[in-house]
Protein backbone atom coordinates (compact mmCIF):
# COMPACT_ATOMS: atom_id res chain seq x y z
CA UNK A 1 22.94 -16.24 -9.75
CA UNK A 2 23.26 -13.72 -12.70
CA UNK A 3 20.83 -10.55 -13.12
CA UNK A 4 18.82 -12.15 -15.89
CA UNK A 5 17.67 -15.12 -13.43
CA UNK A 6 16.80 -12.83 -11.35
CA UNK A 7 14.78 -10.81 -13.67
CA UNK A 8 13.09 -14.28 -14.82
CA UNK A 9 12.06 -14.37 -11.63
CA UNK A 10 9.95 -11.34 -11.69
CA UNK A 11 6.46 -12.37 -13.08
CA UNK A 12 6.00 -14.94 -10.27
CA UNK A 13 3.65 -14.57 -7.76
CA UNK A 14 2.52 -16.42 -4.72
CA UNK A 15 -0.87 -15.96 -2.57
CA UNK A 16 -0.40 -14.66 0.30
CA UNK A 17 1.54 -16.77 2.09
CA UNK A 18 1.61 -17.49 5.34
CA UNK A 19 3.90 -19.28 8.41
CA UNK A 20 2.63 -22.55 9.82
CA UNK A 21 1.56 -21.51 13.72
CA UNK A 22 1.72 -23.15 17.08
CA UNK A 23 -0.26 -21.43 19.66
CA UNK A 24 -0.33 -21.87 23.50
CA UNK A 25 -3.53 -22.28 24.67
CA UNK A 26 -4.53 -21.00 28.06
CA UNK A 27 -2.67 -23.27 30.02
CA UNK A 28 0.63 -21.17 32.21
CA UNK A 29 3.10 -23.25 29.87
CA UNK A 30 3.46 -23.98 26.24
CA UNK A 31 5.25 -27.50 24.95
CA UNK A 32 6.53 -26.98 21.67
CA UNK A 33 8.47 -30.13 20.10
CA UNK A 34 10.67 -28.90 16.93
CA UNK A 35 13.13 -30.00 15.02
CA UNK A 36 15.89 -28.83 12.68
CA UNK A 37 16.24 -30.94 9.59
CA UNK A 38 17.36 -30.60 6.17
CA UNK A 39 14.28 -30.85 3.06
CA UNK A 40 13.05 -28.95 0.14
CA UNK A 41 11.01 -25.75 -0.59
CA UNK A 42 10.42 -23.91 -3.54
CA UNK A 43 11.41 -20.32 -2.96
CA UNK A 44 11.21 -18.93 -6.35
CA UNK A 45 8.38 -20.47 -7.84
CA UNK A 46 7.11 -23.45 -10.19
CA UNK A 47 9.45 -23.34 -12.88
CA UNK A 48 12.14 -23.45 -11.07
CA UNK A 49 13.15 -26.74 -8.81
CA UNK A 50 13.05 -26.89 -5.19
CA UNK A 51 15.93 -25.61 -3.10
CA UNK A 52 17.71 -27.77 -0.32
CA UNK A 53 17.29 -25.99 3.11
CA UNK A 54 17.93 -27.14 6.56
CA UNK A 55 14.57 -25.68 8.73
CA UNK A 56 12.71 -26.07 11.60
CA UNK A 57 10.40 -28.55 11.05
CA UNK A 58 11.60 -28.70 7.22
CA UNK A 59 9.58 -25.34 6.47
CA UNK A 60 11.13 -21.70 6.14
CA UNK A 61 10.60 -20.14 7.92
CA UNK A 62 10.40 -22.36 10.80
CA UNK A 63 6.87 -23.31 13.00
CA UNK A 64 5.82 -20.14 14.35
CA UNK A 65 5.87 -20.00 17.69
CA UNK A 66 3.23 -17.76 19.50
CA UNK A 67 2.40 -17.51 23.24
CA UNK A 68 0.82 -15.07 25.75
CA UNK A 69 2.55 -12.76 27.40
CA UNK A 70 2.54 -14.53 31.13
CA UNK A 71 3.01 -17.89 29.92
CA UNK A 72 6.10 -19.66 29.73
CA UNK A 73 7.71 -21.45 27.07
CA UNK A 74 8.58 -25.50 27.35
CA UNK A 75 10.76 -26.55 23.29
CA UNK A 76 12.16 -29.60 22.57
CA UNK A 77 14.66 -29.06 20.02
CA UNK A 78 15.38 -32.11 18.21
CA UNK A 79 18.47 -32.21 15.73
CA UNK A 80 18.04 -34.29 12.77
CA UNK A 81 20.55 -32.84 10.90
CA UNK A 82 24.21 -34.05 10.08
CA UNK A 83 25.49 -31.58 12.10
CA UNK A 84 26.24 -30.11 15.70
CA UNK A 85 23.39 -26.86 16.43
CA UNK A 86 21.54 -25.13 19.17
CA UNK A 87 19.04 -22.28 19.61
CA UNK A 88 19.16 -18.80 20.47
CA UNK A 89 15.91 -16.98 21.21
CA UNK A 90 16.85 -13.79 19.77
CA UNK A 91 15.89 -10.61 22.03
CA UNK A 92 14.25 -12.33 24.82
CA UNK A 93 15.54 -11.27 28.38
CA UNK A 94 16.00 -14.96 29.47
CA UNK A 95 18.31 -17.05 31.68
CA UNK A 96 21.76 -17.76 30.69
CA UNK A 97 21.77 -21.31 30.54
CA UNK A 98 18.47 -20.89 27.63
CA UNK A 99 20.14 -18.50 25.58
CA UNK A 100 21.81 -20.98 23.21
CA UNK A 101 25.04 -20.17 22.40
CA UNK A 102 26.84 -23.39 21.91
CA UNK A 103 30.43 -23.34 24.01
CA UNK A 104 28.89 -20.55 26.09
CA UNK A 105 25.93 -21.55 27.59
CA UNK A 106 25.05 -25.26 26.62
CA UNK A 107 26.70 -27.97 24.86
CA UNK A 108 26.12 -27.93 21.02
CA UNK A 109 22.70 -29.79 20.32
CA UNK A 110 24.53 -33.24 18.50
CA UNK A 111 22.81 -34.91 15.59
CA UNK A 112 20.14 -37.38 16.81
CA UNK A 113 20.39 -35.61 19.87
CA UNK A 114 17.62 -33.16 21.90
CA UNK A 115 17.93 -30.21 23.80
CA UNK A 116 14.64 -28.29 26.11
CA UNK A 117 14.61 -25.08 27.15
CA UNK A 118 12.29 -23.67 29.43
CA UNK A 119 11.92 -19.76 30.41
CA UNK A 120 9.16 -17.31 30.79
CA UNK A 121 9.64 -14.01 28.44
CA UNK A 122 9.24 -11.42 30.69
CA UNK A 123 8.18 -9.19 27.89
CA UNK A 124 5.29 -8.81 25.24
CA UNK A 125 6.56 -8.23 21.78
CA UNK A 126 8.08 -9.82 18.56
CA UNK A 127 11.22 -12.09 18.70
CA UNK A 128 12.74 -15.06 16.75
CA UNK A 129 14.92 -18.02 17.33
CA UNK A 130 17.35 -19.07 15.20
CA UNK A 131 20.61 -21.27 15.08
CA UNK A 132 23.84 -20.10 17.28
CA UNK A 133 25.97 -22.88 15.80
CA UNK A 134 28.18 -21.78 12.89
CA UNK A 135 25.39 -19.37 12.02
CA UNK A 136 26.67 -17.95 8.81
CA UNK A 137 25.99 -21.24 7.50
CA UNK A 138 23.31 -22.69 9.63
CA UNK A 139 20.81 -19.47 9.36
CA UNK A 140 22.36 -19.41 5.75
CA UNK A 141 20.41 -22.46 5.10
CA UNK A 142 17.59 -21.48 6.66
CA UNK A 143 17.58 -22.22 10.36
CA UNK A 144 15.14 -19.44 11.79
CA UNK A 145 11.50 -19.19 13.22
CA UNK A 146 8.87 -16.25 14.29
CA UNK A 147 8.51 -16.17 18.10
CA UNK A 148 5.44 -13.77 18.83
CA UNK A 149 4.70 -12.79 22.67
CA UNK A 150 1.07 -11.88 22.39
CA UNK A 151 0.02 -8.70 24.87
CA UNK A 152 -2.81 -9.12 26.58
CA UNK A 153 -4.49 -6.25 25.96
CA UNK A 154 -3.25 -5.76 21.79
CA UNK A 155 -4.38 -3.25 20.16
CA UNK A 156 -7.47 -3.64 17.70
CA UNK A 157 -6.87 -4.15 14.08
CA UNK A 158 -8.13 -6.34 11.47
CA UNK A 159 -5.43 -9.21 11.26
CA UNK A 160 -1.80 -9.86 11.60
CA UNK A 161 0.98 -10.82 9.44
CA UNK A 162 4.18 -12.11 10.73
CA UNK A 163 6.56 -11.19 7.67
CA UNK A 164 10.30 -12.66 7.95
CA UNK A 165 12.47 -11.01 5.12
CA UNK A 166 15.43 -12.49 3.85
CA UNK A 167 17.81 -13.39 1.01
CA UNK A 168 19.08 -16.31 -0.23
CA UNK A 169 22.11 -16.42 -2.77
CA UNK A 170 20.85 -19.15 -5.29
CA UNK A 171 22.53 -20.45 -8.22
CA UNK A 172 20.47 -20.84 -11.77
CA UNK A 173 19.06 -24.17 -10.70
CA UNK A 174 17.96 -22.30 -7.46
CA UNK A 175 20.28 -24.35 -5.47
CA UNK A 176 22.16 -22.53 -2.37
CA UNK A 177 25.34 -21.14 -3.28
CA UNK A 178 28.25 -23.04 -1.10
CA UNK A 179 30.60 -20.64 -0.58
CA UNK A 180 29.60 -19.60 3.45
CA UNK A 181 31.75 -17.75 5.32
CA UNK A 182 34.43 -16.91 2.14
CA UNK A 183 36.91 -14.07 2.84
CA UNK A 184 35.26 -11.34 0.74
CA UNK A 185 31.61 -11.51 2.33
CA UNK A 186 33.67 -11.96 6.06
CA UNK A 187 36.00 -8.21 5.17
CA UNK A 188 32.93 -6.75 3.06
CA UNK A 189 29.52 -6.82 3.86
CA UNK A 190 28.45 -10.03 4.66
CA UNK A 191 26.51 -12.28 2.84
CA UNK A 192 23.83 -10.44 0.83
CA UNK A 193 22.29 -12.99 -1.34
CA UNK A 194 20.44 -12.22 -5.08
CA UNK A 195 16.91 -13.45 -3.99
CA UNK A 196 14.78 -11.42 -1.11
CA UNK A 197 12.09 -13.27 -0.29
CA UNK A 198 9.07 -12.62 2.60
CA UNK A 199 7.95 -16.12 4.43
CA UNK A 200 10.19 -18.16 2.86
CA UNK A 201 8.13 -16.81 -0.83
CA UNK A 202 9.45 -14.82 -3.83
CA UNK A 203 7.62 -11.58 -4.83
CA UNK A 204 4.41 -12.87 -2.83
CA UNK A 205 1.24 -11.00 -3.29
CA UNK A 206 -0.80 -10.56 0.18
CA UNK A 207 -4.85 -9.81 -0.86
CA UNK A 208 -6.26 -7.01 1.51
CA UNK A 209 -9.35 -4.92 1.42
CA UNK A 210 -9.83 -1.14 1.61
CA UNK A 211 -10.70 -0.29 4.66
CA UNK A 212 -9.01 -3.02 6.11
CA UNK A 213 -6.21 -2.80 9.58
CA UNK A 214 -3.45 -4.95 9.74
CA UNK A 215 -0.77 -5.37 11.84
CA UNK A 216 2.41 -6.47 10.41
CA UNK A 217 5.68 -7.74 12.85
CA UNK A 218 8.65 -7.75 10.27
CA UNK A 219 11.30 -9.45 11.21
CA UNK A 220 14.91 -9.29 9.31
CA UNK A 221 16.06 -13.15 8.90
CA UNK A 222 19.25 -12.01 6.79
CA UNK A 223 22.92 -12.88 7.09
CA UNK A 224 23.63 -9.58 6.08
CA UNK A 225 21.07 -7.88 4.60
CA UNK A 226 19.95 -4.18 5.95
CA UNK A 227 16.10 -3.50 4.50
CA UNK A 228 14.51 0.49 3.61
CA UNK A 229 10.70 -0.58 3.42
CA UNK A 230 8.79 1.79 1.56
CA UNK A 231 4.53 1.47 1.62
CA UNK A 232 4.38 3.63 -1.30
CA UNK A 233 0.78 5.43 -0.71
CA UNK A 234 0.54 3.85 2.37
CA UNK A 235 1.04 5.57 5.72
CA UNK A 236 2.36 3.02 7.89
CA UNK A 237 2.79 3.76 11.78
CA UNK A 238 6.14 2.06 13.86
CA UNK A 239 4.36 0.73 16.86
CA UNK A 240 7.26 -1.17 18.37
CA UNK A 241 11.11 -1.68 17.40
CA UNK A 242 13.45 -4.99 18.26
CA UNK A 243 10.28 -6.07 20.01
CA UNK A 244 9.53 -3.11 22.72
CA UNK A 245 6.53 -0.33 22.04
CA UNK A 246 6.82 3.13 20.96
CA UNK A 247 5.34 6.15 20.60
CA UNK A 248 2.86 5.63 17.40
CA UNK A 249 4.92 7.26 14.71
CA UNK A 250 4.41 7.68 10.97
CA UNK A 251 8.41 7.72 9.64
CA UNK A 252 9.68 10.37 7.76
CA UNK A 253 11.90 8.10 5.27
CA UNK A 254 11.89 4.54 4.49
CA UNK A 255 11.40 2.14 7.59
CA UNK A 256 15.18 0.75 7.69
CA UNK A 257 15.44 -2.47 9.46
CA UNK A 258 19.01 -3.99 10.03
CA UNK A 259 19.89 -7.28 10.08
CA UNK A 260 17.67 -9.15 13.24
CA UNK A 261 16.18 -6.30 14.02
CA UNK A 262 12.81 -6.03 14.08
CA UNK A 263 10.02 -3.25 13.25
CA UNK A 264 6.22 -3.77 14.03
CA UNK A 265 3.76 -1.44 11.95
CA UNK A 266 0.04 -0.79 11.82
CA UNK A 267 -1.30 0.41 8.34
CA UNK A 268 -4.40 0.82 7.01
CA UNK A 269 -5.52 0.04 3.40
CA UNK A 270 -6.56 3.28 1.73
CA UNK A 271 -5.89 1.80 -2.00
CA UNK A 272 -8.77 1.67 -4.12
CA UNK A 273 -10.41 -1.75 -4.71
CA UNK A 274 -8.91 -3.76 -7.20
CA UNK A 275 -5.35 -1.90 -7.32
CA UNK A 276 -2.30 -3.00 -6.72
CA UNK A 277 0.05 -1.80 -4.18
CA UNK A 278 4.01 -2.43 -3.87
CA UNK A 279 6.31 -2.65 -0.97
CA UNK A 280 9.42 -1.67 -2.16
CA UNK A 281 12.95 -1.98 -0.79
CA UNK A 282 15.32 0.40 -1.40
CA UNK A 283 18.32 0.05 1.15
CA UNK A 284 21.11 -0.66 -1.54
CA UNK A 285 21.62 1.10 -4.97
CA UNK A 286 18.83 -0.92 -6.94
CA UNK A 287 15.18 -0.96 -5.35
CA UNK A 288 12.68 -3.43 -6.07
CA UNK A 289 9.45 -5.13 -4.97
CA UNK A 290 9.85 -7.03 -2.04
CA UNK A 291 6.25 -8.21 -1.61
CA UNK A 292 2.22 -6.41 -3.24
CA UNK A 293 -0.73 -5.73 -1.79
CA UNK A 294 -3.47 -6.97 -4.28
CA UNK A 295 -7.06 -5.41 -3.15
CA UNK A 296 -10.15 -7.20 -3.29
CA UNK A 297 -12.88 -5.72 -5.09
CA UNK A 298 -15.30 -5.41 -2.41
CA UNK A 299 -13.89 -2.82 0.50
CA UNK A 300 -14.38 -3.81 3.80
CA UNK A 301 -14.72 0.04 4.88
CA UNK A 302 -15.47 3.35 3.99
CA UNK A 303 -13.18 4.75 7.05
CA UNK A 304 -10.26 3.57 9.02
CA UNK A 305 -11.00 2.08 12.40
CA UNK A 306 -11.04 4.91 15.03
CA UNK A 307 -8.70 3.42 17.81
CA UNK A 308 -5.91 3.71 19.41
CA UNK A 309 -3.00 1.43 18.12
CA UNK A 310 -0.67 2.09 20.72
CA UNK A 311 0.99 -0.71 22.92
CA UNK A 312 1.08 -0.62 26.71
CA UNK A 313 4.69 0.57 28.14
CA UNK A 314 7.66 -1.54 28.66
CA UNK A 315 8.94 -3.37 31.82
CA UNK A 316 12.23 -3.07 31.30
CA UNK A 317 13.97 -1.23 34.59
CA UNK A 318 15.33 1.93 33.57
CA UNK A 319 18.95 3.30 33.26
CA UNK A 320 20.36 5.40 35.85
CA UNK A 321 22.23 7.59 34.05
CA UNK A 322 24.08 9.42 37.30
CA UNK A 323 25.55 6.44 38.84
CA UNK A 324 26.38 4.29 35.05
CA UNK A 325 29.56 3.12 34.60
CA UNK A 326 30.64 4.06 30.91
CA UNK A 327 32.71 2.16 28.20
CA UNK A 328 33.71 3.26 25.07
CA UNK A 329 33.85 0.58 22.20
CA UNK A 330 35.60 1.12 18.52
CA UNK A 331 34.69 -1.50 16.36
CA UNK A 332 37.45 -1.35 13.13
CA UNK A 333 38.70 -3.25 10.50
CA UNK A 334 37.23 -4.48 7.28
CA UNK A 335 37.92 -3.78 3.84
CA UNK A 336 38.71 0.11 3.70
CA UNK A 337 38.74 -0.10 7.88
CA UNK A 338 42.17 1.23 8.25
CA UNK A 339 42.84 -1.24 11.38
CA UNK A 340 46.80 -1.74 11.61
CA UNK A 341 47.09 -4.50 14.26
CA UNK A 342 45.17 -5.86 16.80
CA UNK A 343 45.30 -8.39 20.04
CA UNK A 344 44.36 -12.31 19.15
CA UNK A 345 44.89 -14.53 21.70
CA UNK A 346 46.84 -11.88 23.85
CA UNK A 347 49.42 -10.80 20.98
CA UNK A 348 49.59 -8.14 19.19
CA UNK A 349 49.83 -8.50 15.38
CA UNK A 350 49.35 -6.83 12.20
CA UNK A 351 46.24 -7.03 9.60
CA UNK A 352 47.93 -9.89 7.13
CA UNK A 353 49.11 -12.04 10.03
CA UNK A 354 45.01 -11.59 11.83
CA UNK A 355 43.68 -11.71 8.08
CA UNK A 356 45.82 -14.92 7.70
CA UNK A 357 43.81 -16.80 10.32
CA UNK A 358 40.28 -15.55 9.06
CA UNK A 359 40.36 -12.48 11.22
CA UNK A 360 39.07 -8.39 9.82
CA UNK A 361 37.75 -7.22 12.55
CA UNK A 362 38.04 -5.68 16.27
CA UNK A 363 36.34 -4.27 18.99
CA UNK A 364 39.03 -2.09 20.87
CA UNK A 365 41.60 -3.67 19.14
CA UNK A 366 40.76 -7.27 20.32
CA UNK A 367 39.86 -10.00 17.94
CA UNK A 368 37.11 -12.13 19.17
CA UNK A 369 38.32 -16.22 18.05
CA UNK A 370 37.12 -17.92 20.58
CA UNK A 371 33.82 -18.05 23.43
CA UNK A 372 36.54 -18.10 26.66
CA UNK A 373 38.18 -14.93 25.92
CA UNK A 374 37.91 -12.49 28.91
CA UNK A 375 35.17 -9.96 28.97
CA UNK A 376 35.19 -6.72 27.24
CA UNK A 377 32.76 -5.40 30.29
CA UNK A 378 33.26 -7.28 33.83
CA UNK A 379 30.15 -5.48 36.40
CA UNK A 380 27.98 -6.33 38.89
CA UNK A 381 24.41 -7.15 38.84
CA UNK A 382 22.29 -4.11 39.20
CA UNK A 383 24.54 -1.59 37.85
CA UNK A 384 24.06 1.33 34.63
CA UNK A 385 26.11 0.79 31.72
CA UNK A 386 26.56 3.45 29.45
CA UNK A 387 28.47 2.27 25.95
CA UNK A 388 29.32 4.60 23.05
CA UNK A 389 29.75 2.70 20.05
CA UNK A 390 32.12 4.15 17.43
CA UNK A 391 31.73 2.55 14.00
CA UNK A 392 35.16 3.39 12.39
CA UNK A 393 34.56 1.18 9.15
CA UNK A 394 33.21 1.25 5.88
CA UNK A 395 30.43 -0.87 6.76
CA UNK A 396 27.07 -1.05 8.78
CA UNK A 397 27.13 -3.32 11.83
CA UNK A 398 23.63 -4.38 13.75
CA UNK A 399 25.15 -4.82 17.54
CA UNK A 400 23.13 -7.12 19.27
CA UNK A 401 23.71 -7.62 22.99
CA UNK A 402 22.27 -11.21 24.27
CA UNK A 403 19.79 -11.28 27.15
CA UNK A 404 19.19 -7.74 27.55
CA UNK A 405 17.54 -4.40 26.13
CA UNK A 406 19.20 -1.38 25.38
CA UNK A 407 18.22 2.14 25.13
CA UNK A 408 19.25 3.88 22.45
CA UNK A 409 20.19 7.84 23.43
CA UNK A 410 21.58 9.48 20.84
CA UNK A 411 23.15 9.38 17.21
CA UNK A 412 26.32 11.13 16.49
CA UNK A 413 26.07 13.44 19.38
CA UNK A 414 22.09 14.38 19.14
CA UNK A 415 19.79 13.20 21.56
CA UNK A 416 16.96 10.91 20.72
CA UNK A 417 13.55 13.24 21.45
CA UNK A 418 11.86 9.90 22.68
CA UNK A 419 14.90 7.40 23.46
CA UNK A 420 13.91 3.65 22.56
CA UNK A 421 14.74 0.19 24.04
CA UNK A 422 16.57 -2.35 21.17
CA UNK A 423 18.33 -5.23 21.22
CA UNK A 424 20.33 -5.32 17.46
CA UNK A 425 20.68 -1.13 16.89
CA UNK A 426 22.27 -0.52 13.10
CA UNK A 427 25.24 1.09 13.71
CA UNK A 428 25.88 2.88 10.07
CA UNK A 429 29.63 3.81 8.60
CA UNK A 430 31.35 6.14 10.60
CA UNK A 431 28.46 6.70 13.20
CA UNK A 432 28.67 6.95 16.81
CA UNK A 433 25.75 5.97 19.12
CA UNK A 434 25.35 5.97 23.13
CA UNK A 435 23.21 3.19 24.50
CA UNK A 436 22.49 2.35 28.11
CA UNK A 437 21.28 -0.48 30.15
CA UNK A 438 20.52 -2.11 33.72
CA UNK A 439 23.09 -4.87 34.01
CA UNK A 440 20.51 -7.18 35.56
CA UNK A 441 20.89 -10.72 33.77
CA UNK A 442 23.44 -12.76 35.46
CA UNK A 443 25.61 -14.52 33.35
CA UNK A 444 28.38 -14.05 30.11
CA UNK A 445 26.34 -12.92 27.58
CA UNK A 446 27.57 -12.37 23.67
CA UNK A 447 28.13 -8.89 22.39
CA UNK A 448 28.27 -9.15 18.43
CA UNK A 449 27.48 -8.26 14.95
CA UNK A 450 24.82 -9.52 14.02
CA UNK A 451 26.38 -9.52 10.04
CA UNK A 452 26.84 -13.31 11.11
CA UNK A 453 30.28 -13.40 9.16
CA UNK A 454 31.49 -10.24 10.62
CA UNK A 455 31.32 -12.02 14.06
CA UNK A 456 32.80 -15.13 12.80
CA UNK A 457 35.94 -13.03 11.50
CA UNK A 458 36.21 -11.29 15.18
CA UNK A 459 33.97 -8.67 15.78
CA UNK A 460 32.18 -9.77 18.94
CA UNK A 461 33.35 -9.86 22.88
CA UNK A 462 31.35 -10.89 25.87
CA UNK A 463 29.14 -9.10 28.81
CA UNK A 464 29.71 -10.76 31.89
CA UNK A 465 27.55 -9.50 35.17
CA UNK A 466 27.64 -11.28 38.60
C-alpha cells in the first residue's frame, strides 16, 4: 500500500467499536463452539471495499471468549476453511495435549474437520488464542481471539475494553497483500504491515466521560509489530503484564508492548468534556494515532474514584534460585546478525547453504526446521531453570515459552527492583535478559519468537520436562 493510501485513510473514524463476547455463566464449565472460516470485513472504512480475512467466527477479531477464574473452558473448534489449522491458547499454563501446536501436540485441525479442548486456566488474567498452523499466514489473515480470565474479586472501575492491536499490509483496494512468509520480512523484521488497526477498526474513536475509570487489556495481535502507547495527558497505570498482576505503576516512557504480549492499564479520564484525546504509537520512526478518546459533554465526575486498582497476587510457584539449573541461549542471525554457520538437521553449514533452504536464524547455533528436533533444555518436573537470553542481532525478538510463566530478573546485568512473571518478554537488539521458572508442566513445549516468520526461518527449539 503506498503512503498516500494510507494518508487517505486518515479522516475515517469508527464508534467505538467493540468485540462480539461469549460469557460463561455460573455454571463450573463453559462450551464455546467456534469456528475458523474465511469472509469479509471492512477494516479501513466505507469507501474503501471489504477485505478477505479468514476469522473466528468470520469476525476480527475473533468471538471473545471470557470466563471466571475457577471455571473451566469446554471449545469446539470447527475448521471451515480450505486449509489444515489448530489453536494455541496463548499464555495459559495448560496441559500439553490443549496447547495446539499442530505436529507437537495434536494433529492439525483438517478442513471440515473439529477439534475440543478442554482445560481449566489456573490463572486470572488476559490471554488470547490464535492459530499454530503456518501462523505467519494464518494469524496474517486474521486468525486470533481475546480470551479474558475474569478475577473474582476485580478491581472497581467504570468499564472495560478489550483492545487487540494489529496491522495488516493491504494493497490500494484494501485487499491482503500475498506475499507471507517472503525472504526479506523472514531475515528483517517480520511482517509489519501499513495499516494498525484496534478491534479489527481503523483510527476508531472510543466516547468516554470525564470522570470516568476504565480498564483497558491490550493485547498485541501482530506478526511483527512491537507497539510504544502513549496516553498523551493521560496517566495510565500497568496493572498486569502478559496476563499476571503488578505492582500499580504509572510508566516513565511509552507503554511498549511486543508482539503477543500483553499490557493491562487502568486510566482515568481527566480531559475536559467535549475534547479530544489521542493514543499515539510511537515504536518505529513515524508516530501516529492508533485509536481517540472523544469525551462526552456531560462528565460523569468531578473526581477520580478513590480505590484501589490493584490485582490480587499470582499463583504461579516461585523460582528457587539456589538449586536452578542454568542455560545460556544466543539467538543470532538475521540480516546484519553476523551468524557464520549453524547446525540443521545435525550438520553444520554456512549462512547461504541455511539461507538456501529458508533458514536466518539460530538459537545456539541450531536451526529449528522441524517439531521432532531434540530439546534445547531436557529437565525434570519440579526443577528451577534459570535462562540468559543473549540477543546478538539487529532485531527485537518477543520469546515466548508455551505452557509456562517466566520471571523476568534483570536487563543487561541490572536487577529488576520488583521482578515480573511473562510469558512473550521483548528481547531488544543486542540485550541480554535472565529469566527463571519452575519446570512444572509436563510435556515438550515450544520455545520461539513470537515474530511468527522469525520462527518459521529457525529461531525456535523445544522445552521438554518429565
Amino acid at each position: 500500500m503506498k503512503r498516500r493510501f494510507f494518508m487517505q485513510l486518515g479522516g475515517l473514524a469508527a464508534l467505538s467499536s467493540t468485540i462480539p463476547r461469549l460469557h460463561a455463566d455460573s455454571s463450573p464449565a463453559a462450551s464455546f463452539s467456534i469456528t475458523a472460516k474465511s469472509s469479509e470485513v471492512n477494516l479501513v472504512g466505507p469507501d474503501f471495499p471489504a477485505t478477505a480475512v479468514w476469522g473466528y467466527d468470520g469476525k476480527v477479531p475473533g468471538t471473545e471468549l471470557r470466563l471466571v477464574h475457577g471455571e473451566a473452558l469446554k471449545a469446539k473448534i470447527n475448521n471451515a476453511l480450505e486449509v489444515p489449522t489448530a489453536v494455541h491458547w496463548h499464555g495459559i499454563r495448560l496441559p500439553n495435549a490443549m496447547d495446539g501446536v499442530a505436529g507437537l501436540t495434536q494433529p492439525a485441525i483438517m478442513p471440515g474437520e473439529t477439534f475440543n479442548y478442554t482445560f481449566t486456566p489456573p490463572d486470572a488474567g488476559t490471554f488470547w488464542y490464535h492459530s499454530h498452523v503456518n501462523a505467519y499466514e494464518q494469524v496474517g489473515r486474521g486468525l486470533y481471539g481475546p480470551l479474558i480470565i475474569e478475577e473474582k474479586n476485580p478491581p472497581k472501575a467504570d468499564r472495560e475494553l478489550v483492545w487487540m492491536i494489529d496491522d495488516w499490509r493491504l494493497l490500494d483496494d484494501a485487499s491482503i497483500k500475498d506475499d507471507f512468509g517472503g525472504g526479506h520480512d523472514r531475515s528483517h523484521a517480520g511482517r509489519i504491515g501499513n495499516v494498525p488497526t484496534v478491534n479489527g477498526r481503523f483510527r476508531d474513536v472510543v466516547k468516554v466521560q470525564s470522570g470516568e475509570r476504565i480498564r483497558i487489556r491490550i493485547i498485541n495481535a501482530s506478526n511483527a509489530r512491537n507497539f510504544a502507547l502513549s496516553f498523551g495527558d493521560l496517566s495510565p497505570m500497568v496493572i498486569a503484564i502478559d496476563g499476571q498482576p503488578v505492582t500499580p505503576y504509572k510508566p516513565d516512557e511509552d507503554i511498549v508492548i511486543g508482539a503477543a504480549g500483553r499490557v493491562d492499564v487502568m486510566v482515568d479520564m481527566t480531559g475536559d468534556p467535549e475534547s479530544v484525546s489521542p493514543v499515539v504509537d510511537s515504536f518505529y520512526r513515524q508516530s501516529f494515532d492508533l485509536i481517540k478518546f472523544a469525551y462526552e459533554q456531560q462528565p460523569l465526575r468531578e473526581n477520580p474514584l478513590d480505590s484501589t486498582i490493584a490485582l490480587a497476587g499470582s499463583v504461579i510457584p516461585e523460582p528457587d534460585l539456589t538449586d536452578a539449573i542454568a542455560h545460556d541461549v544466543v539467538i543470532a542471525g538475521g540480516a546484519m546478525g553476523g551468524l557464520r554457520q549453524a547446525m540443521l538437521d545435525g550438520k553444520w553449514l554456512g549462512l547461504r547453504e541455511i539461507a538456501q533452504q529458508g533458514y536466518v536464524w539460530a538459537m545456539n547455533d541450531i536451526v529449528a526446521n522441524k517439531l521432532d528436533m531434540a530439546p534445547l533444555i531436557d529437565t525434570k518436573k519440579g526443577q528451577t531453570i534459570k535462562l540468559k537470553l543473549e540477543n546478538q542481532t539487529a532485531f527485537p525478538h518477543p520469546m515466548h515459552l508455551h505452557g509456562h510463566h517466566m520471571k523476568l530478573l534483570s536487563i543487561d546485568g541490572n536487577a529488576l527492583a520488583e521482578p515480573r512473571w511473562v510469558d512473550s518478554p521483548l528481547l531488544m537488539p543486542r540485550q541480554t535478559i535472565e529469566l527463571a521458572f519452575v519446570a512444572d508442566n509436563p510435556g515438550d513445549w515450544l520455545f520461539h519468537c513470537h515474530v511468527l516468520e522469525h520462527h518459521a526461518a529457525g529461531l525456535g527449539t523445544l522445552v521438554r520436562i518429565t
